[in-house]
PDB file of N, CA and C in Angstrom:
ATOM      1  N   UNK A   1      58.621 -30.534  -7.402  1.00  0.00           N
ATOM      2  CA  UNK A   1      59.382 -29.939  -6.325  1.00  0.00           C
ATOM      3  C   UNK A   1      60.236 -31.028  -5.666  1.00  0.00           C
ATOM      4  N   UNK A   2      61.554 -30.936  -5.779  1.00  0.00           N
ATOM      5  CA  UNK A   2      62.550 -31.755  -4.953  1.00  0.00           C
ATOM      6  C   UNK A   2      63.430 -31.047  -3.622  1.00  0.00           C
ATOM      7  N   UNK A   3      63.410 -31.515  -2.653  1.00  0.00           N
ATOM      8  CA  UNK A   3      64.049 -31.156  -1.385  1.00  0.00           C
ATOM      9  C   UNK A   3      65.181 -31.983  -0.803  1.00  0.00           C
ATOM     10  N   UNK A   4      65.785 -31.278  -0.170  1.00  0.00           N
ATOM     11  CA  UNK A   4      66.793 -32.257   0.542  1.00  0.00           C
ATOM     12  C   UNK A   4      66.697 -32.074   1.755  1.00  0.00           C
ATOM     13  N   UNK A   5      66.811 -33.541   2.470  1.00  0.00           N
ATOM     14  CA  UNK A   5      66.431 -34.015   3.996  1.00  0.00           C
ATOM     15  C   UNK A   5      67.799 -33.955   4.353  1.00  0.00           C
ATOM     16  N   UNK A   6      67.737 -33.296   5.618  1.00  0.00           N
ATOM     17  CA  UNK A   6      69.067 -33.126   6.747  1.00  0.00           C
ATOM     18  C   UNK A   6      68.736 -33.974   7.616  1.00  0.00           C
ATOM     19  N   UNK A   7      69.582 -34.899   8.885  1.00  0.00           N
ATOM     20  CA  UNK A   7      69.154 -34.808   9.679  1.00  0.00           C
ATOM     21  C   UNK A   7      69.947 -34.330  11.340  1.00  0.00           C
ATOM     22  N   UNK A   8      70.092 -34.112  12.462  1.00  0.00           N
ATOM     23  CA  UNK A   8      70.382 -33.267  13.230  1.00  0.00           C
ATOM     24  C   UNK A   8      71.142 -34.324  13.567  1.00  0.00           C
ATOM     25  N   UNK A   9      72.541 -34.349  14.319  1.00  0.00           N
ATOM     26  CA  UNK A   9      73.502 -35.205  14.856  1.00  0.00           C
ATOM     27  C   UNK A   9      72.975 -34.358  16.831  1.00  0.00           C
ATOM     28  N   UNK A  10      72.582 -33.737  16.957  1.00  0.00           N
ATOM     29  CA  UNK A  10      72.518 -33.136  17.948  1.00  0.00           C
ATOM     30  C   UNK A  10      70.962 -33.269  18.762  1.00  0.00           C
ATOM     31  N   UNK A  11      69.864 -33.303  17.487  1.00  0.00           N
ATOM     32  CA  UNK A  11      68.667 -33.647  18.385  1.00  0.00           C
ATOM     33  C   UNK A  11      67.836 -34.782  17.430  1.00  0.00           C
ATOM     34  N   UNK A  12      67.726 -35.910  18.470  1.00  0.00           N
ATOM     35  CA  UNK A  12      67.379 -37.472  18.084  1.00  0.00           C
ATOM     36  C   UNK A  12      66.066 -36.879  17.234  1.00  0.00           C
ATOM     37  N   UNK A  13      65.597 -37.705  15.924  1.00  0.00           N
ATOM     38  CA  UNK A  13      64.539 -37.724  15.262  1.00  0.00           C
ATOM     39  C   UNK A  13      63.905 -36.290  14.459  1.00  0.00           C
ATOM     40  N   UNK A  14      65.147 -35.218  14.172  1.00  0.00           N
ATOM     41  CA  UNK A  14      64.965 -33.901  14.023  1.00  0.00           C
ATOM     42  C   UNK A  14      65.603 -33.947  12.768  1.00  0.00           C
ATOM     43  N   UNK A  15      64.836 -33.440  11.405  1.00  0.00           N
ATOM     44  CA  UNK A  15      65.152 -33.476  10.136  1.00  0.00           C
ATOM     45  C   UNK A  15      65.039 -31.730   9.955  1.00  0.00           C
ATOM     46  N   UNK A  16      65.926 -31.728   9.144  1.00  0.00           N
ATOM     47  CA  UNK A  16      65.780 -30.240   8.000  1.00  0.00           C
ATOM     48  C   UNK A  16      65.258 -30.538   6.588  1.00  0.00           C
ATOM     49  N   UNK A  17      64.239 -30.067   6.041  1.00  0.00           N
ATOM     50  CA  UNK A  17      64.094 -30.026   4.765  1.00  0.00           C
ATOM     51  C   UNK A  17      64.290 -28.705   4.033  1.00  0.00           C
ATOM     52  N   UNK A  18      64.864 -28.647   3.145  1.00  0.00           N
ATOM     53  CA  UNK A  18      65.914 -27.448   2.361  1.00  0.00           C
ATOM     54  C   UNK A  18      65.604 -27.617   1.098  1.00  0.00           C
ATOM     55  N   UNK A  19      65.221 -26.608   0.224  1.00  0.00           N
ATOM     56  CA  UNK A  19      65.076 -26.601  -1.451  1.00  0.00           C
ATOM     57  C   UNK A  19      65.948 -26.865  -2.557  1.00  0.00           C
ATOM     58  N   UNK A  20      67.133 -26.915  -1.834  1.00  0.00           N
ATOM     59  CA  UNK A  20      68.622 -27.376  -2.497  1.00  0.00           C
ATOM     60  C   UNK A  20      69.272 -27.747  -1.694  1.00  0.00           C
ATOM     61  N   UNK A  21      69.606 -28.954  -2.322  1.00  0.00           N
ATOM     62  CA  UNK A  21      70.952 -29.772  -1.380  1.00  0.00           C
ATOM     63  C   UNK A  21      72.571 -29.079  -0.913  1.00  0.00           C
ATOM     64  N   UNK A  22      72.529 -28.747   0.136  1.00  0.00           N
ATOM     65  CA  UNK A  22      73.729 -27.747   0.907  1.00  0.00           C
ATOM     66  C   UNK A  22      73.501 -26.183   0.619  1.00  0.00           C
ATOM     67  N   UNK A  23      72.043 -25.958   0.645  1.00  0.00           N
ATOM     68  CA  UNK A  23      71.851 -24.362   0.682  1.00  0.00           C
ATOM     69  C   UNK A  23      70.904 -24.072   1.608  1.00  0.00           C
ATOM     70  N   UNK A  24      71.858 -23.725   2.943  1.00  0.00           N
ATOM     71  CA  UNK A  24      70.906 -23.603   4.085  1.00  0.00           C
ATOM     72  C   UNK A  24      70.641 -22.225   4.199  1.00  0.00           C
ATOM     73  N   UNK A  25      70.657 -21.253   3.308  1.00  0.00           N
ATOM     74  CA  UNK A  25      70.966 -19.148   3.061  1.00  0.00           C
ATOM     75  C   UNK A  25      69.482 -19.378   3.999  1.00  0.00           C
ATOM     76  N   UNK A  26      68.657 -20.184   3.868  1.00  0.00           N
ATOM     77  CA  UNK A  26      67.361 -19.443   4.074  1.00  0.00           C
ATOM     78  C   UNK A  26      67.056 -19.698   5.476  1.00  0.00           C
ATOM     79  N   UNK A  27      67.840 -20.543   6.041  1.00  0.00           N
ATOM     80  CA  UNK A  27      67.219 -21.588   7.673  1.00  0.00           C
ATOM     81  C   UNK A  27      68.277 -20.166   8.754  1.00  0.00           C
ATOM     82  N   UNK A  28      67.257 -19.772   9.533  1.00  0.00           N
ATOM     83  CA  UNK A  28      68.285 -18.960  10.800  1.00  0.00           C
ATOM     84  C   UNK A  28      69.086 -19.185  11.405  1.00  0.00           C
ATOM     85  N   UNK A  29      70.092 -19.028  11.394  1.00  0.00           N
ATOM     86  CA  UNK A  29      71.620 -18.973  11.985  1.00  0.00           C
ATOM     87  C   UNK A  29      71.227 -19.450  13.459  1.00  0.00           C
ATOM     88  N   UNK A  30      70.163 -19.349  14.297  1.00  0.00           N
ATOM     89  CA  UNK A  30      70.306 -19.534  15.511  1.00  0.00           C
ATOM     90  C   UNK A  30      69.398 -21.160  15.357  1.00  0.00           C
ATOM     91  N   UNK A  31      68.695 -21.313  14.345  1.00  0.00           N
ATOM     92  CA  UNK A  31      68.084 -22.606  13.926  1.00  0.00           C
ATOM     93  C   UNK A  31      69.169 -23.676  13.740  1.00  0.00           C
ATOM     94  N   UNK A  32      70.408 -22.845  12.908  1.00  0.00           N
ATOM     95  CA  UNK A  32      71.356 -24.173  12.647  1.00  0.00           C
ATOM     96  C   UNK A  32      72.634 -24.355  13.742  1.00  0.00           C
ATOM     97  N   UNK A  33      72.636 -23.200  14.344  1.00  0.00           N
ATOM     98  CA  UNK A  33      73.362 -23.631  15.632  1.00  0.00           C
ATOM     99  C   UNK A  33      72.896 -24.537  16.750  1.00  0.00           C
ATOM    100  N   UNK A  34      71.485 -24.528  16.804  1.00  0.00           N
ATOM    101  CA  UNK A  34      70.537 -25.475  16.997  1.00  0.00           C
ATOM    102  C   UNK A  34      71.039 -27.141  16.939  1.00  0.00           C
ATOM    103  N   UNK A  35      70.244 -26.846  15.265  1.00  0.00           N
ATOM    104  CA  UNK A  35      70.408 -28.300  14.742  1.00  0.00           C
ATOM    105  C   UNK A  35      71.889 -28.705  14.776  1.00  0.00           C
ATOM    106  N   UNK A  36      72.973 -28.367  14.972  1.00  0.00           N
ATOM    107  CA  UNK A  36      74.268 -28.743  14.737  1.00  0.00           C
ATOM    108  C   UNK A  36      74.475 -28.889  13.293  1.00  0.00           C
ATOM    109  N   UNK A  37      75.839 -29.826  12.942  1.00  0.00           N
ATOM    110  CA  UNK A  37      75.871 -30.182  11.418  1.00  0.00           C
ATOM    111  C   UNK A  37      75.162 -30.814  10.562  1.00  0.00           C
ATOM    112  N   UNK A  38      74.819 -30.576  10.251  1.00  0.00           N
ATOM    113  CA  UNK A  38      73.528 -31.339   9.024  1.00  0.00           C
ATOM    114  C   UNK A  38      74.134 -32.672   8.670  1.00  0.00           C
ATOM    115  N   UNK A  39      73.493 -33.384   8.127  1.00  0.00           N
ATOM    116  CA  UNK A  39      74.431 -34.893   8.264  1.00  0.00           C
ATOM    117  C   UNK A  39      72.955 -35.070   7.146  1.00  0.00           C
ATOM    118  N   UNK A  40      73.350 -35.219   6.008  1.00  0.00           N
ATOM    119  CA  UNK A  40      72.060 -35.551   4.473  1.00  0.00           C
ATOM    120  C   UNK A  40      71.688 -37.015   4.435  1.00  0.00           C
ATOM    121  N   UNK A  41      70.676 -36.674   3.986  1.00  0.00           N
ATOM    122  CA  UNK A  41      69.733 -38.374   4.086  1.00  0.00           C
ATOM    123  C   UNK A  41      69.296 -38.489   3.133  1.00  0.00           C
ATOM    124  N   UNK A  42      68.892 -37.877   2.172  1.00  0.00           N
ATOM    125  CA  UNK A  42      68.087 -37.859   0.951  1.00  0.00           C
ATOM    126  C   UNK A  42      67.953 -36.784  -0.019  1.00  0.00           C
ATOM    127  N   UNK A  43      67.614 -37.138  -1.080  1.00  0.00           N
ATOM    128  CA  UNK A  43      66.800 -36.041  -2.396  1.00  0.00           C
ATOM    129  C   UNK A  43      65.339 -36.701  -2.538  1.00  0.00           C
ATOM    130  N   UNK A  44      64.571 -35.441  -1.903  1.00  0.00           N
ATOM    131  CA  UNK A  44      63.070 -36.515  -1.979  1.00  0.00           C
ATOM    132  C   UNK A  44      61.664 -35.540  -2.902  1.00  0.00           C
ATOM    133  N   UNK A  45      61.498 -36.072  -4.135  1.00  0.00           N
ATOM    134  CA  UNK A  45      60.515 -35.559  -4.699  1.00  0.00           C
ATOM    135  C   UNK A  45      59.164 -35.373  -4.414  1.00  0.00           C
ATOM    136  N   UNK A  46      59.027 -33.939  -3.528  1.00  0.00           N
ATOM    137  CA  UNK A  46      57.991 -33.946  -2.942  1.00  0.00           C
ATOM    138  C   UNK A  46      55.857 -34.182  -3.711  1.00  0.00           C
ATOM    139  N   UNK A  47      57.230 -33.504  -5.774  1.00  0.00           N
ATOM    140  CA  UNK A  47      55.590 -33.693  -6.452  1.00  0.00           C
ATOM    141  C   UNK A  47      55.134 -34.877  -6.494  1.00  0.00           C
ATOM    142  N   UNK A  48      55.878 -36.128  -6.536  1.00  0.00           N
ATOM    143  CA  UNK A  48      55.318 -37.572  -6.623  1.00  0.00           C
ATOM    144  C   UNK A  48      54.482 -37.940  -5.759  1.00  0.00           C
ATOM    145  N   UNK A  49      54.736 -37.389  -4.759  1.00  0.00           N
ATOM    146  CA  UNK A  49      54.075 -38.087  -2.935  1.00  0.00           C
ATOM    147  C   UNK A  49      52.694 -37.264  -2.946  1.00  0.00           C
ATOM    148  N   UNK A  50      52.281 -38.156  -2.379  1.00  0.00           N
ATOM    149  CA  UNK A  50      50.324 -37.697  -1.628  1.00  0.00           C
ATOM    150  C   UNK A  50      51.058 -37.567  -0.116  1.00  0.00           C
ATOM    151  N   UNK A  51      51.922 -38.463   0.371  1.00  0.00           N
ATOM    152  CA  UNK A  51      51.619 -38.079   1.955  1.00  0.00           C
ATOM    153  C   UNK A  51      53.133 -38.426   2.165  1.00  0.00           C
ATOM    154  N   UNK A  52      53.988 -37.706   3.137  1.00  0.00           N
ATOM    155  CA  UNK A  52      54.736 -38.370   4.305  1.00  0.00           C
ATOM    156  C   UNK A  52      54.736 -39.253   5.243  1.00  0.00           C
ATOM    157  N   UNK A  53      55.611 -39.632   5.829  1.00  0.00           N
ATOM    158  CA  UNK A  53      55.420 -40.561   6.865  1.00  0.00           C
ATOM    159  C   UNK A  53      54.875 -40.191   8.135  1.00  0.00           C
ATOM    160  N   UNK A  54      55.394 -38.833   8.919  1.00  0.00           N
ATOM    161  CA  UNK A  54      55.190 -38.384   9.851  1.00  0.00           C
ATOM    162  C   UNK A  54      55.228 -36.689  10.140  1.00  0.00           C
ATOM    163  N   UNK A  55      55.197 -35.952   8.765  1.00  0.00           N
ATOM    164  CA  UNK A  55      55.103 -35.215   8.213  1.00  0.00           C
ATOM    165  C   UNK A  55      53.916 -34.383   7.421  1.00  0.00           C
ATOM    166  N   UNK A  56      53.286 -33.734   7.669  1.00  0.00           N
ATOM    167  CA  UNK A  56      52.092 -33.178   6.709  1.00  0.00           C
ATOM    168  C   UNK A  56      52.947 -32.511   5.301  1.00  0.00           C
ATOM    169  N   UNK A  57      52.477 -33.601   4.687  1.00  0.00           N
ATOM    170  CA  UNK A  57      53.123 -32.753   3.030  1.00  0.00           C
ATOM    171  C   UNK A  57      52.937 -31.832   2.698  1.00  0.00           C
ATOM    172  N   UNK A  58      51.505 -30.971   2.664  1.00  0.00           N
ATOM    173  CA  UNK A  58      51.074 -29.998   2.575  1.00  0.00           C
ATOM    174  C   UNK A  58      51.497 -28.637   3.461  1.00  0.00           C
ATOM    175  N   UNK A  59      52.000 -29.231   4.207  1.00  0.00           N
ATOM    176  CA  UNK A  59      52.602 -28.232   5.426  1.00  0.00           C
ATOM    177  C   UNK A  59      54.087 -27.910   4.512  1.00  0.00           C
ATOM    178  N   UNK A  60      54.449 -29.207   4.792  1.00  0.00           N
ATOM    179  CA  UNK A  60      56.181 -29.092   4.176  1.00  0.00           C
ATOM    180  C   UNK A  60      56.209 -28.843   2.875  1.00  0.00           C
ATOM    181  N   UNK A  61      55.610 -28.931   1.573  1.00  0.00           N
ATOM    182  CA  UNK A  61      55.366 -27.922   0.536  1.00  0.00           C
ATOM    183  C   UNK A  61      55.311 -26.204   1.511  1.00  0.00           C
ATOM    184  N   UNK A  62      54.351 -25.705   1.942  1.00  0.00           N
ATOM    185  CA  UNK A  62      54.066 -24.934   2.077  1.00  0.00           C
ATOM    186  C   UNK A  62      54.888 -24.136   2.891  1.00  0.00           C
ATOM    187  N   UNK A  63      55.845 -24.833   3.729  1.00  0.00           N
ATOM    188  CA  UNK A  63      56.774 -23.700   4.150  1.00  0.00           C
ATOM    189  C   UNK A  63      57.913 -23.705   3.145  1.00  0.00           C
ATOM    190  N   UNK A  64      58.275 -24.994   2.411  1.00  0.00           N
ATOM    191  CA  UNK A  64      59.813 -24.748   1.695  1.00  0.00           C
ATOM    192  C   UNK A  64      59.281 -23.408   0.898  1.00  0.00           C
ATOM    193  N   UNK A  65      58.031 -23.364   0.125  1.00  0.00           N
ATOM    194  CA  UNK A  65      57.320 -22.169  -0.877  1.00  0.00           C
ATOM    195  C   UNK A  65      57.876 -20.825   0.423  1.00  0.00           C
ATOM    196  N   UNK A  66      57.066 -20.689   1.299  1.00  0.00           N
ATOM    197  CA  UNK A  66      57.365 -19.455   1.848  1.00  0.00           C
ATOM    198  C   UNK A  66      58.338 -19.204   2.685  1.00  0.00           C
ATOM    199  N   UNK A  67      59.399 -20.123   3.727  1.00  0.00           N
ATOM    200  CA  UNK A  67      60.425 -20.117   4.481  1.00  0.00           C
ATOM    201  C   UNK A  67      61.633 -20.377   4.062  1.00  0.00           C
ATOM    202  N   UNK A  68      61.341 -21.224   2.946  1.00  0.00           N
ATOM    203  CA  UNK A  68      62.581 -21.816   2.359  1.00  0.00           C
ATOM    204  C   UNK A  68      62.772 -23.034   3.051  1.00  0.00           C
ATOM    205  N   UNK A  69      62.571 -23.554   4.309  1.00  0.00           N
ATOM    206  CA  UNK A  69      63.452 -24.645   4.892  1.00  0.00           C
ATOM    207  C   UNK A  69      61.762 -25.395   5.556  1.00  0.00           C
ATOM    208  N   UNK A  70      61.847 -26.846   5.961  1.00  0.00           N
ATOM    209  CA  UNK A  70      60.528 -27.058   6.902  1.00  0.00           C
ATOM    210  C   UNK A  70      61.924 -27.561   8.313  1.00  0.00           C
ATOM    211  N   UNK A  71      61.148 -27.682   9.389  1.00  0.00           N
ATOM    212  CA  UNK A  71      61.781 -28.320  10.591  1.00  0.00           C
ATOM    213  C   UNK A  71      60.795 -29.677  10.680  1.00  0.00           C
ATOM    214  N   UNK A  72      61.131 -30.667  10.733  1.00  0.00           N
ATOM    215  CA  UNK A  72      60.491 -31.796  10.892  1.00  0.00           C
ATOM    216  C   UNK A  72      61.153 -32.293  12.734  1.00  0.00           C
ATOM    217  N   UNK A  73      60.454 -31.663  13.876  1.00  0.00           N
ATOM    218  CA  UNK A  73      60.239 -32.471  15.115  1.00  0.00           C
ATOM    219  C   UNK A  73      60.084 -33.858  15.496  1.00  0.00           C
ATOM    220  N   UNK A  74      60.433 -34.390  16.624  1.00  0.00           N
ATOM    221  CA  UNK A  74      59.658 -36.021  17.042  1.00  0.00           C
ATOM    222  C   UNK A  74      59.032 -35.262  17.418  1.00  0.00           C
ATOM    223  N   UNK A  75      57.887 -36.659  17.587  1.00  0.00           N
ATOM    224  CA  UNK A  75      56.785 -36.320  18.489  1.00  0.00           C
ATOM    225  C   UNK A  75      57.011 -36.705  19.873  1.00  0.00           C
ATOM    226  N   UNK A  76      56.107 -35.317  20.706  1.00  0.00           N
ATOM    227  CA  UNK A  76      55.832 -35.598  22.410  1.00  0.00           C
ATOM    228  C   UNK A  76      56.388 -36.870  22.327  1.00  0.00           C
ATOM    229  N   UNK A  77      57.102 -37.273  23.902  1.00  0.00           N
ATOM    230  CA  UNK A  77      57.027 -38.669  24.531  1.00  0.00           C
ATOM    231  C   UNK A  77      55.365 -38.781  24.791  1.00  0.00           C
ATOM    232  N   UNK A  78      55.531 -40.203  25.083  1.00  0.00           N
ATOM    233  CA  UNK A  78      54.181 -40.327  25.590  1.00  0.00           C
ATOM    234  C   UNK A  78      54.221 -40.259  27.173  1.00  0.00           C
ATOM    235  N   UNK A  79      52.871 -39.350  27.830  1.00  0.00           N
ATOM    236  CA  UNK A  79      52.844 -39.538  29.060  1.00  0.00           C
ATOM    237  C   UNK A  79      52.674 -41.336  29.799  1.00  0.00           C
ATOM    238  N   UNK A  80      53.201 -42.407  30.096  1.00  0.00           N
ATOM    239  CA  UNK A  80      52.676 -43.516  30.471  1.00  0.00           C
ATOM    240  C   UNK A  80      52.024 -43.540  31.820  1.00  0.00           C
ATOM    241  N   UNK A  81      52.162 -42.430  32.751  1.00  0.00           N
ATOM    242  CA  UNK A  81      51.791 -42.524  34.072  1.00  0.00           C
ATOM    243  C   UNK A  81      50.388 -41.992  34.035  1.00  0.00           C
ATOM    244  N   UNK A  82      50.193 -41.176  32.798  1.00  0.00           N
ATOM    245  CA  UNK A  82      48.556 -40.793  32.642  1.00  0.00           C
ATOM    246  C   UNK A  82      47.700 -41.580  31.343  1.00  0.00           C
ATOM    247  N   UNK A  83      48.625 -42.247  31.120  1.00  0.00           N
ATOM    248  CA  UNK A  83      47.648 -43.737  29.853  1.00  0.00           C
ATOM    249  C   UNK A  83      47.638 -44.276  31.014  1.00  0.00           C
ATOM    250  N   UNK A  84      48.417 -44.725  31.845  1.00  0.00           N
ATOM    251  CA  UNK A  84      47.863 -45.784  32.503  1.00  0.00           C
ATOM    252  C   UNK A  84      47.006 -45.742  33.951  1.00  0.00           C
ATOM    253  N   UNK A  85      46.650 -44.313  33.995  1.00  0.00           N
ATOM    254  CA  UNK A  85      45.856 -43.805  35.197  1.00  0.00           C
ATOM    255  C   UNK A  85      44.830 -44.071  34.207  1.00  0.00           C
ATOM    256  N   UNK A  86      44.271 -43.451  33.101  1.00  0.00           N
ATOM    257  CA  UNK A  86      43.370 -43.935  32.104  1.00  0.00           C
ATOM    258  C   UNK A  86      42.897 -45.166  32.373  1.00  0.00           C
ATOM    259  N   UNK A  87      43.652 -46.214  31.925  1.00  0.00           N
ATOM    260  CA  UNK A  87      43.133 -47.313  31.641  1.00  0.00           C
ATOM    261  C   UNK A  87      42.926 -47.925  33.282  1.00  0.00           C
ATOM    262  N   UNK A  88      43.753 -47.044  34.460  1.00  0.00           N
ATOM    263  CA  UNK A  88      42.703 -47.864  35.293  1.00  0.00           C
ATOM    264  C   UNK A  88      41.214 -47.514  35.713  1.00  0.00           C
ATOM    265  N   UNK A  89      41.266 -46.602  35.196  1.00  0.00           N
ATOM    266  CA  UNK A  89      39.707 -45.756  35.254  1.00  0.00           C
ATOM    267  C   UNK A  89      38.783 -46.460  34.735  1.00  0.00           C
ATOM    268  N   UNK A  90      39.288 -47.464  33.423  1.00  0.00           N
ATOM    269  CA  UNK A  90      38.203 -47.938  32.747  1.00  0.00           C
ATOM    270  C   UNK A  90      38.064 -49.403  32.834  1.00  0.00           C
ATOM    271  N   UNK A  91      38.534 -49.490  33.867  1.00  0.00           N
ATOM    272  CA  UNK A  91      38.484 -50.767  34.338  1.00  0.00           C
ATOM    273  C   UNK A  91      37.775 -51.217  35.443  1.00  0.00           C
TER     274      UNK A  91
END
């Protein structure tokens, strides 16, 4: 299984993964008005890989199979005002 990675010019750290390179038929019209213009990063063979970087492979197999497209998010900011209420607790 090979996919092609988008990534969003509009929201920082926000990838599209797509089953063919420039065939977005399957991602919702209100998803890609969203993401803005797709701007391509890669052809990435998902059968070779055990794992992603920040990605559950198994996830992203599993929606290109049933959605056609995965959305790859950043993650949460981190709260720092409640790590560091934490760590004065344990101090």
């Amino acid at each position: 299984m090979i996919c092609a990675i988008y990534k969003s010019k509009r929201k920082a750290e926000t990838y599209l993964y797509v089953n063919k390179r420039n065939d977005f038929s399957e991602v919702p019209e209100a998803l890609m008005e969203t993401f803005g213009q797709p701007e391509f990063v890669m052809l990435l063979p998902l059968s070779k890989l055990s794992q992603l970087g920040s990605a559950n492979i198994d996830k992203v197999k599993a929606d290109l199979s049933e959605k056609g497209f995965y959305l790859q998010l950043p993650p949460p900011p981190e709260d720092l005002l409640k790590s560091h209420k934490e760590w004065l607790k344990q101090q």
